[in-house]
C-alpha atoms as a PDB file:
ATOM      1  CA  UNK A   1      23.285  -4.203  66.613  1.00  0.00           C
ATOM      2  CA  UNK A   2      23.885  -6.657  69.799  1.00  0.00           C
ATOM      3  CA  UNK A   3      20.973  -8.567  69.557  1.00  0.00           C
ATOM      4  CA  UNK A   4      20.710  -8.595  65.519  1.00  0.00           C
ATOM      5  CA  UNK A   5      24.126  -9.406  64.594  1.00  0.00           C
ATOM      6  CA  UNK A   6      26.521  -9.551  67.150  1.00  0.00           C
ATOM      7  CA  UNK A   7      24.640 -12.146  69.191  1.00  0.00           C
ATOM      8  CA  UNK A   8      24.170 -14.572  66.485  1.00  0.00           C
ATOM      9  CA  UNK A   9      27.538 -13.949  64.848  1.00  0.00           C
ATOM     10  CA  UNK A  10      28.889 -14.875  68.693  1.00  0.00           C
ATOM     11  CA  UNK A  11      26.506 -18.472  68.622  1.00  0.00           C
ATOM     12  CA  UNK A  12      27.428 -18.955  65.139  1.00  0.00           C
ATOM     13  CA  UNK A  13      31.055 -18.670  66.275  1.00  0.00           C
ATOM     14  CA  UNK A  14      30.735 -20.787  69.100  1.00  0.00           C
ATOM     15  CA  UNK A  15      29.389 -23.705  67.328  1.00  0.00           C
ATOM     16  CA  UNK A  16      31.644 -23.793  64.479  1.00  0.00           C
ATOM     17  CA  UNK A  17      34.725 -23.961  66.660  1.00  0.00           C
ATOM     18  CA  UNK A  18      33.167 -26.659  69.263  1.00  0.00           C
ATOM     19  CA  UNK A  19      31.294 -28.911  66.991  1.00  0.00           C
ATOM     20  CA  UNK A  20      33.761 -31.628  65.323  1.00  0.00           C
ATOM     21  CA  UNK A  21      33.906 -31.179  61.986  1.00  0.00           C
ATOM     22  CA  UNK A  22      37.082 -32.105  59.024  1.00  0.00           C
ATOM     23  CA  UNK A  23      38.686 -28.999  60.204  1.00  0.00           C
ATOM     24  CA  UNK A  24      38.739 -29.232  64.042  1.00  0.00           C
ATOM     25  CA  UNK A  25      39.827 -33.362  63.493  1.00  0.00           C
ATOM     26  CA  UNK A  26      42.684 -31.774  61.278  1.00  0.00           C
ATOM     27  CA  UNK A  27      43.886 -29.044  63.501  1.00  0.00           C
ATOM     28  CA  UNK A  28      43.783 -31.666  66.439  1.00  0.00           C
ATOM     29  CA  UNK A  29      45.903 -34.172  64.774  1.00  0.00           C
ATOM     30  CA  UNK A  30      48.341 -31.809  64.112  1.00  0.00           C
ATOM     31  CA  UNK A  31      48.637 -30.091  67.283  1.00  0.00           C
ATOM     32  CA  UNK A  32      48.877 -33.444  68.525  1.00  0.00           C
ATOM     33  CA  UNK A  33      51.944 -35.205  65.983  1.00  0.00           C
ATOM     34  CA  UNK A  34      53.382 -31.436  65.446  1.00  0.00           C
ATOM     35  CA  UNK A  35      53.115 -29.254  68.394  1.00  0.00           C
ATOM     36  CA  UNK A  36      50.765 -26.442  68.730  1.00  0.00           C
ATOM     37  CA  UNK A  37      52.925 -23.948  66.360  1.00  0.00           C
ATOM     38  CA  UNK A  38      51.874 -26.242  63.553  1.00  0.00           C
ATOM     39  CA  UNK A  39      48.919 -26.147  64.761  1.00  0.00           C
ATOM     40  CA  UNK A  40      48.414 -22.437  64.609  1.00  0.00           C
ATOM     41  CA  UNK A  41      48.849 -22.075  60.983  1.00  0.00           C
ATOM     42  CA  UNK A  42      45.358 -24.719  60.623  1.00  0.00           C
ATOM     43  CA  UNK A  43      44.135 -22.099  62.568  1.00  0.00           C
ATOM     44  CA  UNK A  44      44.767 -19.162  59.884  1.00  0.00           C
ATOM     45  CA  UNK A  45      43.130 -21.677  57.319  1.00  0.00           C
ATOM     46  CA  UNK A  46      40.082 -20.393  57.353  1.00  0.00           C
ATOM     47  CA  UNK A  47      41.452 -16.886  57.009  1.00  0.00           C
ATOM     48  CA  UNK A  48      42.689 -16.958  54.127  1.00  0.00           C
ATOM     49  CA  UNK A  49      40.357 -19.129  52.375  1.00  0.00           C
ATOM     50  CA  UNK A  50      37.009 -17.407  53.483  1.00  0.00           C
ATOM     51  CA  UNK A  51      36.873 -14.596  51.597  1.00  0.00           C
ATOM     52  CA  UNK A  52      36.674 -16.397  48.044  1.00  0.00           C
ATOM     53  CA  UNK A  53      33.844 -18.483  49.917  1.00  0.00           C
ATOM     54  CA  UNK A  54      32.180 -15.513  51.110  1.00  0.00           C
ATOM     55  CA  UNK A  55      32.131 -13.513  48.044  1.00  0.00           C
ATOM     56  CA  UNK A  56      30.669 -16.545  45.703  1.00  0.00           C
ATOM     57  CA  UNK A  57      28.393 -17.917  47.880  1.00  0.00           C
ATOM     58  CA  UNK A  58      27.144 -14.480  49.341  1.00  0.00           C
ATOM     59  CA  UNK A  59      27.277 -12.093  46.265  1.00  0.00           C
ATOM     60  CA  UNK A  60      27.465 -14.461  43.241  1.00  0.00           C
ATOM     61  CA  UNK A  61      26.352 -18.226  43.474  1.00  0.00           C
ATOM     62  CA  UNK A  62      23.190 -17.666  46.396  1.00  0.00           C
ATOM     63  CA  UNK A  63      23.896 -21.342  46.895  1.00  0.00           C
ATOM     64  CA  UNK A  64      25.686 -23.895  45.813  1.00  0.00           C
ATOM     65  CA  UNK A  65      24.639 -26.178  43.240  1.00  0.00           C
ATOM     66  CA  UNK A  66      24.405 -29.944  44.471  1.00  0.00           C
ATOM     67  CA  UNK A  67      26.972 -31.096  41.638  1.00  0.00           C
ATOM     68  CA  UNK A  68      29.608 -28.617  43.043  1.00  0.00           C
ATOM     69  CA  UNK A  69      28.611 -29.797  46.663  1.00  0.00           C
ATOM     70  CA  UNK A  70      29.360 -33.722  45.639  1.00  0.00           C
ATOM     71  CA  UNK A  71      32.622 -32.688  43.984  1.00  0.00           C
ATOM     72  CA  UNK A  72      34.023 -30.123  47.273  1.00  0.00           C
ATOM     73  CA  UNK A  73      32.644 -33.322  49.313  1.00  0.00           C
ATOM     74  CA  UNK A  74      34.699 -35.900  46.969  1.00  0.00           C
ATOM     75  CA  UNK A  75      37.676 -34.329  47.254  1.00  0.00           C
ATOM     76  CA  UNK A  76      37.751 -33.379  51.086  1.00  0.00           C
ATOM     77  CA  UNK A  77      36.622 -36.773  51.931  1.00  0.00           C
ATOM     78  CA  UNK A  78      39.511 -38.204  50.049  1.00  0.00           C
ATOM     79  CA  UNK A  79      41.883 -35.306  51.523  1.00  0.00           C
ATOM     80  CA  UNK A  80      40.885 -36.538  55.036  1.00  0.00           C
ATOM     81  CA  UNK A  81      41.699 -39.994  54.006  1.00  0.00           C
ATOM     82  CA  UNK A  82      45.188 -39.463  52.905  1.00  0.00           C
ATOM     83  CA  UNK A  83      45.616 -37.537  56.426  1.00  0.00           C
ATOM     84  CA  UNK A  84      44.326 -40.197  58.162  1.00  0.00           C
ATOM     85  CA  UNK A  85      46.812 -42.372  56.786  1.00  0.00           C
ATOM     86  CA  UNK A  86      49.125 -40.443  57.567  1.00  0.00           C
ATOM     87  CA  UNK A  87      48.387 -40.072  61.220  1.00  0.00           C
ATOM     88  CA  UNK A  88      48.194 -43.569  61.915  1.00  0.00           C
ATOM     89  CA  UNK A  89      51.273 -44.319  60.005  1.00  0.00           C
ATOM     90  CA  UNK A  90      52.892 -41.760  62.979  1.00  0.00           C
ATOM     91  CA  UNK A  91      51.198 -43.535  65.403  1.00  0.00           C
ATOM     92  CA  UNK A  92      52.783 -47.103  64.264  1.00  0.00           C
ATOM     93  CA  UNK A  93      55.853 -45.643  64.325  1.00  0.00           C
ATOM     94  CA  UNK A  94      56.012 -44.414  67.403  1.00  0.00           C
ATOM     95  CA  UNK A  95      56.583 -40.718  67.127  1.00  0.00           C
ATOM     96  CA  UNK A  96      53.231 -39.120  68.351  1.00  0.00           C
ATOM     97  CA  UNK A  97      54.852 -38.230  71.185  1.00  0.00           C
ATOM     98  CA  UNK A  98      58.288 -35.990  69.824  1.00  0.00           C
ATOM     99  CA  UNK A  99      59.620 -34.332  67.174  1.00  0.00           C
ATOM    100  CA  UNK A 100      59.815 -36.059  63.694  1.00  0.00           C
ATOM    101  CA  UNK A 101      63.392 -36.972  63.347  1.00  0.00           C
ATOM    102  CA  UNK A 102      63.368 -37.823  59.785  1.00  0.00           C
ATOM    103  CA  UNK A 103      63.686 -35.900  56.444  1.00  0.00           C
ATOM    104  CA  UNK A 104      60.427 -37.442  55.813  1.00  0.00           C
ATOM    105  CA  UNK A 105      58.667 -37.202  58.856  1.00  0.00           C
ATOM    106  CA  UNK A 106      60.098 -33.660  58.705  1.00  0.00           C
ATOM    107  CA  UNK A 107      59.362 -32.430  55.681  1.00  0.00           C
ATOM    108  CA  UNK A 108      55.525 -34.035  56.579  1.00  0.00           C
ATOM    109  CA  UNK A 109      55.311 -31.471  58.988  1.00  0.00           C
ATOM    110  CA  UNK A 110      57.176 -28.609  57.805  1.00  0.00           C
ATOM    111  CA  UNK A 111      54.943 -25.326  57.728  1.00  0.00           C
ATOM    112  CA  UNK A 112      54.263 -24.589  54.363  1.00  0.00           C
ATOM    113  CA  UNK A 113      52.976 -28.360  54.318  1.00  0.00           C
ATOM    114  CA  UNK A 114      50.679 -28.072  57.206  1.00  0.00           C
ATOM    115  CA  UNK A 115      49.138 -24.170  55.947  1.00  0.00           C
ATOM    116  CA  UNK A 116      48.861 -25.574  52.173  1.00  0.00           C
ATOM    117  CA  UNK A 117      47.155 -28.817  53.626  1.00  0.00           C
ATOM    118  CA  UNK A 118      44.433 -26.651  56.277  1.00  0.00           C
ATOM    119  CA  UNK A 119      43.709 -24.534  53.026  1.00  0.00           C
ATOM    120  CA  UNK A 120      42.942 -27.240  50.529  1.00  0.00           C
ATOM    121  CA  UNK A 121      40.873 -28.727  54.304  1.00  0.00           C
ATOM    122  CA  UNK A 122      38.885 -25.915  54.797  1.00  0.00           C
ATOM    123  CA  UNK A 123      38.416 -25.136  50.735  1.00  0.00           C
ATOM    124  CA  UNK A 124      37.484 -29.258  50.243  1.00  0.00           C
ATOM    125  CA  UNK A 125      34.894 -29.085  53.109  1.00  0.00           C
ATOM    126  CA  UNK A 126      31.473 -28.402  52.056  1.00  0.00           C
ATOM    127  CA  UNK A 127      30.660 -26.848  55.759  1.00  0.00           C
ATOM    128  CA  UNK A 128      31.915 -23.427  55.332  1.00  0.00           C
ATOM    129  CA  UNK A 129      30.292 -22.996  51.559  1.00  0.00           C
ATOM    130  CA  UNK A 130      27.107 -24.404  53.005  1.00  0.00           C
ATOM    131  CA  UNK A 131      27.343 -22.060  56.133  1.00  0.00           C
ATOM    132  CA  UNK A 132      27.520 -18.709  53.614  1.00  0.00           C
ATOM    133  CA  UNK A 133      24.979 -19.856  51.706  1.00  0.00           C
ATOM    134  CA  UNK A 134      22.506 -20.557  54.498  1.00  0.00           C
ATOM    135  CA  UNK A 135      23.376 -19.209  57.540  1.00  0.00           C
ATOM    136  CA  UNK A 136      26.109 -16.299  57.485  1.00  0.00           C
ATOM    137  CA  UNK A 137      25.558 -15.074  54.271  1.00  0.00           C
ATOM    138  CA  UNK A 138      22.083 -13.460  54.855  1.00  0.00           C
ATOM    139  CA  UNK A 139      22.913 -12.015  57.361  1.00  0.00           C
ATOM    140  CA  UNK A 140      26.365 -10.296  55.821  1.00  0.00           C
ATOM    141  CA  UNK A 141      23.808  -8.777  53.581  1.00  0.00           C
ATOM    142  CA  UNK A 142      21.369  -7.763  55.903  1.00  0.00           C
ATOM    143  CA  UNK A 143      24.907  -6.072  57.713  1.00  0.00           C
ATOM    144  CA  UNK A 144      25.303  -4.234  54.577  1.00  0.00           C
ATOM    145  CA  UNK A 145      22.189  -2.521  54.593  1.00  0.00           C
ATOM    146  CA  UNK A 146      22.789  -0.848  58.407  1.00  0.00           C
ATOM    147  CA  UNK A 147      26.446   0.306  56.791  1.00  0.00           C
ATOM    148  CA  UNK A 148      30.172  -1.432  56.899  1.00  0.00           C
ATOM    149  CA  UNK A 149      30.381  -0.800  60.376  1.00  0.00           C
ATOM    150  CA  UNK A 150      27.525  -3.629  61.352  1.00  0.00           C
ATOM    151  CA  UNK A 151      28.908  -5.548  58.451  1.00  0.00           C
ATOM    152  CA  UNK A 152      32.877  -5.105  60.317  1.00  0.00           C
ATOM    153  CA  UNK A 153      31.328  -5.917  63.763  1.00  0.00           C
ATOM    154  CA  UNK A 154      29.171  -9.230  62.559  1.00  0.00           C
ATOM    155  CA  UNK A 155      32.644 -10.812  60.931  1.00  0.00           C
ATOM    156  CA  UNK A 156      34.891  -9.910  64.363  1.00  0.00           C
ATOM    157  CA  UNK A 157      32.334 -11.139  66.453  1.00  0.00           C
ATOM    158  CA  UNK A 158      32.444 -14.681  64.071  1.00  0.00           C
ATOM    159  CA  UNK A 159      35.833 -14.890  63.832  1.00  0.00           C
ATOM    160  CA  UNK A 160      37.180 -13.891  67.237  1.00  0.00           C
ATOM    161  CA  UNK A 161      34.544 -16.351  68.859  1.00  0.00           C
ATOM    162  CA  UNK A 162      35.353 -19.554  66.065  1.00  0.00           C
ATOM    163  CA  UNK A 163      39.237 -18.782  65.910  1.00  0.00           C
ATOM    164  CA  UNK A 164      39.376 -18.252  69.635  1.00  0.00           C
ATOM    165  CA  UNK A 165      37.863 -22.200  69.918  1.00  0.00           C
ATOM    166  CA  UNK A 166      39.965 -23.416  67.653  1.00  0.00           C
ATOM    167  CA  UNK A 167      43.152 -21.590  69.372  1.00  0.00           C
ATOM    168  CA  UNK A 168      41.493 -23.875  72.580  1.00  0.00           C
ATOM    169  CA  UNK A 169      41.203 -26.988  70.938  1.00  0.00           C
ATOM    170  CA  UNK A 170      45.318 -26.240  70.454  1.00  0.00           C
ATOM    171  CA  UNK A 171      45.817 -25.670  73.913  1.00  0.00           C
ATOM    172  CA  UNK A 172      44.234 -28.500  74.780  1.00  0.00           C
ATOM    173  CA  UNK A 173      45.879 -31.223  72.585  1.00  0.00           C
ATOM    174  CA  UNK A 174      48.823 -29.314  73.892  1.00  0.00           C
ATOM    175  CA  UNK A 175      48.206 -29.835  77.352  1.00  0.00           C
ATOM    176  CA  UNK A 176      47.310 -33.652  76.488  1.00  0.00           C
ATOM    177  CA  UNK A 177      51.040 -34.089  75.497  1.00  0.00           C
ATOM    178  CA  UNK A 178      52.275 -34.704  78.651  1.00  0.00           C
ATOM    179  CA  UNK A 179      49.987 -37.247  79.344  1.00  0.00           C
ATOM    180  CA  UNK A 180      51.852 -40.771  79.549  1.00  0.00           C
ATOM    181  CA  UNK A 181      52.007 -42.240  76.111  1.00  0.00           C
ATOM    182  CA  UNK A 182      49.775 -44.803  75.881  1.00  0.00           C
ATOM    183  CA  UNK A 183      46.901 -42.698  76.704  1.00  0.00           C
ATOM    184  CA  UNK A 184      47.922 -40.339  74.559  1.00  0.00           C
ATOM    185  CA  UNK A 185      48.221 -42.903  71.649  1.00  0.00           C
ATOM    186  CA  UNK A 186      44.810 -43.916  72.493  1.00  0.00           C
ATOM    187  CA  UNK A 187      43.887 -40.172  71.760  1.00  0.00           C
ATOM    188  CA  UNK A 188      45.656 -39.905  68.568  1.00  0.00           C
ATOM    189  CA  UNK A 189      43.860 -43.192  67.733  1.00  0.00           C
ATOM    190  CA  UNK A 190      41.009 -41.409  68.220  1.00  0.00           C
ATOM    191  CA  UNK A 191      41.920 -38.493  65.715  1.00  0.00           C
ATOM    192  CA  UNK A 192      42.715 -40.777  63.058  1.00  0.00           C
ATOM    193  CA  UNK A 193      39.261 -42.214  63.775  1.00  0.00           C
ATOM    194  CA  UNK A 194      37.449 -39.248  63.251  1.00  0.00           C
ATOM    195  CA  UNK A 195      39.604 -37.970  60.085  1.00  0.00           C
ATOM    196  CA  UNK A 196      38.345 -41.579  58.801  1.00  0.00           C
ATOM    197  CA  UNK A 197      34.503 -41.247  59.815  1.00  0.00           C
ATOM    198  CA  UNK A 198      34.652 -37.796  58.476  1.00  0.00           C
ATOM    199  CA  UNK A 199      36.625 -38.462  55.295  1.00  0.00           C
ATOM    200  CA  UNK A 200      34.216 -41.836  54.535  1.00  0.00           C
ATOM    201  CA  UNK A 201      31.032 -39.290  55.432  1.00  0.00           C
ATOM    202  CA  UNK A 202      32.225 -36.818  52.837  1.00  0.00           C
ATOM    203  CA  UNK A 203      32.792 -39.541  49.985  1.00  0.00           C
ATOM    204  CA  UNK A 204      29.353 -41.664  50.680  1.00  0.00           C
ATOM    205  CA  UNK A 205      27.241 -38.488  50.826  1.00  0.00           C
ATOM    206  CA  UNK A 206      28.799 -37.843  47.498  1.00  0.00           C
ATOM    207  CA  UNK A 207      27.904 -41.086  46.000  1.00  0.00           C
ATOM    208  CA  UNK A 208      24.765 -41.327  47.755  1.00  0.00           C
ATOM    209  CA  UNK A 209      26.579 -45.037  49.857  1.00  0.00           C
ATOM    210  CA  UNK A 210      25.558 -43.701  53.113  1.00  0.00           C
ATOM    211  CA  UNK A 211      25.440 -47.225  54.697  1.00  0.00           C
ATOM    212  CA  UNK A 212      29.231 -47.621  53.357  1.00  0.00           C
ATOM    213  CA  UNK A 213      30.130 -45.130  56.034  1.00  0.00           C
ATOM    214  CA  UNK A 214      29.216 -47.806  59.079  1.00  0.00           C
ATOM    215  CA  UNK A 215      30.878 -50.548  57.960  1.00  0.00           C
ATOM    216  CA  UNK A 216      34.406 -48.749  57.202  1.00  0.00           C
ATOM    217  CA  UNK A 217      34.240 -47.756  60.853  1.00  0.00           C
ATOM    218  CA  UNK A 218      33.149 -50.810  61.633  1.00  0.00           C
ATOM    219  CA  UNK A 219      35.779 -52.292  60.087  1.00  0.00           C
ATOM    220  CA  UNK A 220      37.953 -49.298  61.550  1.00  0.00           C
ATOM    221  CA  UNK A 221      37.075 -50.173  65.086  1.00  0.00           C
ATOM    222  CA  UNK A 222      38.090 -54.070  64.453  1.00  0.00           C
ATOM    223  CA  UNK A 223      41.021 -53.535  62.881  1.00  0.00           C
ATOM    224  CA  UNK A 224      42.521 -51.020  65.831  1.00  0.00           C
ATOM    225  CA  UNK A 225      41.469 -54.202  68.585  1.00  0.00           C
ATOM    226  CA  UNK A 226      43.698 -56.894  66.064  1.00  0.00           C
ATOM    227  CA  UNK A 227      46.564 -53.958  65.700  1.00  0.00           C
ATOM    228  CA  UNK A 228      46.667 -53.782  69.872  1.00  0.00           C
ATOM    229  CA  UNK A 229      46.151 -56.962  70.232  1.00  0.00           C
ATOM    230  CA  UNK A 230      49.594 -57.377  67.504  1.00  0.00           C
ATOM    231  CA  UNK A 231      51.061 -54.665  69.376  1.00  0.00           C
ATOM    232  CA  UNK A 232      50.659 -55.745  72.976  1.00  0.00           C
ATOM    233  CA  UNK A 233      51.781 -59.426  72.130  1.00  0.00           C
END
């Protein structure tokens, strides 16, 4: 069982919660402009959204058909967008680095926003479908053939290991809060950054633009040097 299933599921784990991805640039920018206890409920996300995307992909769909793929891709990319918006709209107005104080700012980062908004992240991604399809899913199955108690073992040894990184990459942005706040602006420049190149990646590779991705960054990059430049004068 350790070296057939618990093994990978552990290296599957692992590289889902360290690689950046939608979901980790999410959970980041919110641990950052919320605190981590927002930033806890992005870590439930995934489960409470997995098990739809585990039974189609794994017992009903096999894999996902490349029209479904653009459309999941569509609308995370322009998900990730509207957060990255967001974000830098917080970072303009100075409060990356304290509570919101606003009824808007507030009700931005209530809970039920933040858990409804990791959901539609992690359902809008195309990662996790494309993960069950390929990667996890066969070997659910092949699980199921030892008995549920391989099957039980593979999924804690998955989840422990990815929720257990993302409950890091919390701790971390946590700990990065009490850096002086112009280095931490730089970071959440950074976030908003990556929700962009993400967001862009999802919505070119759904219209086939993939050069279009480069020069929004591009762009991206030129327009944060004029907005410091604006800032600093």
């Amino acid at each position: 069982m350790l070296q057939e299933f618990i093994a990978p599921a552990i290296s599957f784990g692992l590289g889902a919660a360290t690689i950046p991805g939608p979901l980790i640039a999410y959970l980041v920018n919110t641990a950052a402009t919320s605190g981590w206890r927002r930033a806890m409920l992005v870590v439930l996300a995934p489960l409470l959204t997995d098990a739809p995307i585990i039974v189609l992909m794994t017992f009903v769909l096999g894999q996902l058909p490349a029209e479904a793929l653009k459309l999941i891709q569509l609308g995370g990319g322009c998900l990730l967008l509207v957060i990255a918006r967001g974000a830098l709209l917080q970072v303009r107005a100075g409060r990356v680095m304290r509570p919101a104080a606003d009824s808007e700012a507030a009700a931005a980062s209530s809970w039920q926003h933040v858990l409804l908004t990791g959901i539609g992240m992690n359902l809008l991604s195309p990662g996790p479908w494309l993960f069950w399809a390929t990667v996890n899913g066969p070997l659910l199955l092949k699980s199921l053939d030892y008995s549920p108690g391989h099957t039980l073992a593979f999924l804690l040894a998955f989840y422990g290991v990815f929720l257990g990184g993302l409950c890091c990459w919390v701790l971390l942005i946590h700990q990065a809060r009490r850096l002086p706040d112009n280095i931490f602006r730089h970071i959440m420049l950074a976030t908003v950054l990556l929700l962009t190149w993400f967001g862009v990646g999802l919505i070119t590779a759904a219209i086939g633009v993939e050069a279009l991705q480069i020069w929004v960054v591009a762009a991206l990059i030129a327009g944060g040097f004029l907005w410091r430049a604006r800032y600093r004068s």
